[in-house]
Protein backbone atom coordinates (compact mmCIF):
# COMPACT_ATOMS: atom_id res chain seq x y z
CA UNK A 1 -19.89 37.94 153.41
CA UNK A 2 -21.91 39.87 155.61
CA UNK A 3 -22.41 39.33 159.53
CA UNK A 4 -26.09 38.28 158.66
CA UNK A 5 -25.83 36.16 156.03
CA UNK A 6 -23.15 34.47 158.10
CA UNK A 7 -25.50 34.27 160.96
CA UNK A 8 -28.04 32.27 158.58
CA UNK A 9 -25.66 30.18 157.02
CA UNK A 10 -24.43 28.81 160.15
CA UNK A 11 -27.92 28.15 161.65
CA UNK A 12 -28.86 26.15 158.40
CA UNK A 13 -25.63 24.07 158.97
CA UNK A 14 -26.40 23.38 162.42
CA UNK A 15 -29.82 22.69 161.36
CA UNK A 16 -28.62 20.26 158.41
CA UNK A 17 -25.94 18.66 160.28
CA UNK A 18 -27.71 17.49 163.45
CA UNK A 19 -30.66 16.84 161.54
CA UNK A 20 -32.98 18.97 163.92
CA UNK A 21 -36.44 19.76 162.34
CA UNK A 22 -36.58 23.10 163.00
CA UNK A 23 -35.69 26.10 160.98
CA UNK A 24 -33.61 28.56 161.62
CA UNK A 25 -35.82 31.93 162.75
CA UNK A 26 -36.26 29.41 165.43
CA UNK A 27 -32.73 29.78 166.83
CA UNK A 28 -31.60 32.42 168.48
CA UNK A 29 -27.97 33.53 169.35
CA UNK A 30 -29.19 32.52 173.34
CA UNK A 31 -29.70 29.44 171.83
CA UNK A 32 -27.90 27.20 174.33
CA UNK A 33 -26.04 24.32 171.85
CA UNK A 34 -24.21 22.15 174.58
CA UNK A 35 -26.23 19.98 176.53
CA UNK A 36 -29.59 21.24 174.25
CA UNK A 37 -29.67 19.49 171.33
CA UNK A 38 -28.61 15.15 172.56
CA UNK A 39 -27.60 15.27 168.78
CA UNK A 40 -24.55 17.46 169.40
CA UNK A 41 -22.38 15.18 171.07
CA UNK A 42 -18.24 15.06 170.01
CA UNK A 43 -18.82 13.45 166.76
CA UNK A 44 -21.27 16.36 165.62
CA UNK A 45 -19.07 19.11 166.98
CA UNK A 46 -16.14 17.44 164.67
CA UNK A 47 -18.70 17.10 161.41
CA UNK A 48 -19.93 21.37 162.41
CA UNK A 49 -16.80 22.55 162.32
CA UNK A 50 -15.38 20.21 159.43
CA UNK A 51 -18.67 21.58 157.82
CA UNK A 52 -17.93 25.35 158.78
CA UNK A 53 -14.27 25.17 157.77
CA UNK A 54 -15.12 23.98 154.17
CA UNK A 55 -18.52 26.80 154.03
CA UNK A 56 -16.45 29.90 155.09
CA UNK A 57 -13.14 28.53 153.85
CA UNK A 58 -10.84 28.93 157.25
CA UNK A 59 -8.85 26.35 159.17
CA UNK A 60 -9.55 26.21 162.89
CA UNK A 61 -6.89 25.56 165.21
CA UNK A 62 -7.60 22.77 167.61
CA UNK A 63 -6.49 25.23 170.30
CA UNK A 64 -9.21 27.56 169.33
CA UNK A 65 -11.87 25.08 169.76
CA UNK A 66 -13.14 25.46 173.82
CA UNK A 67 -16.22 24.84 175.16
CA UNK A 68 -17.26 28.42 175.26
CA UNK A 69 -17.40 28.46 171.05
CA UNK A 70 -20.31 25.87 171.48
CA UNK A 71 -21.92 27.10 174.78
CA UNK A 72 -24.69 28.93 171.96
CA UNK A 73 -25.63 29.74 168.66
CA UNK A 74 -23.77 33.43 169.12
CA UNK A 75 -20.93 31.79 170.61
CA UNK A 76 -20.70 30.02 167.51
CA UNK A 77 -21.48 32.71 164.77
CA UNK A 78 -18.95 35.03 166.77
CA UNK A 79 -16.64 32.49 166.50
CA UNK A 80 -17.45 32.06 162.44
CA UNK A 81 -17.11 36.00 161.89
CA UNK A 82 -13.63 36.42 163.89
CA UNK A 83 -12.16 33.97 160.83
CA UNK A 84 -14.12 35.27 157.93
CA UNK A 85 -13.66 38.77 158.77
């Protein structure tokens, strides 16, 4: 899978699994998740990456899983293409 079509995918997931009504041109890897969005508290970071895991087919350590993944959307996508790639 390619590093934009991974990039999409896991905006539309965000966008689908904290139910934000936006779309996804409308975030940006500076897109600041934690603290941004009042829907992604612990509960939604569990259902993303539960979500991610099955999408990209990878198993995330819990070790792996710091703040700094979800401090943005490029955080996150980074994250996403070091275990697809």
């Amino acid at each position: 899978m390619s590093n934009a079509s991974i990039s999409e995918t896991t905006k539309q997931l965000l966008i689908d699994t904290l139910s934000l009504s936006m779309s996804a041109e409308e975030l940006s890897e500076d897109t600041p998740l934690l603290g941004n969005f009042p829907e992604f508290d612990s509960m939604a970071i569990v259902a993303v990456v539960t979500q991610l895991e099955e999408t990209f087919e990878f198993t995330a350590e819990d070790d792996e899983l710091s703040a700094e993944v979800f401090e943005t959307v490029g955080s996150l996508i980074t994250f996403v293409e070091n275990h697809t790639n």
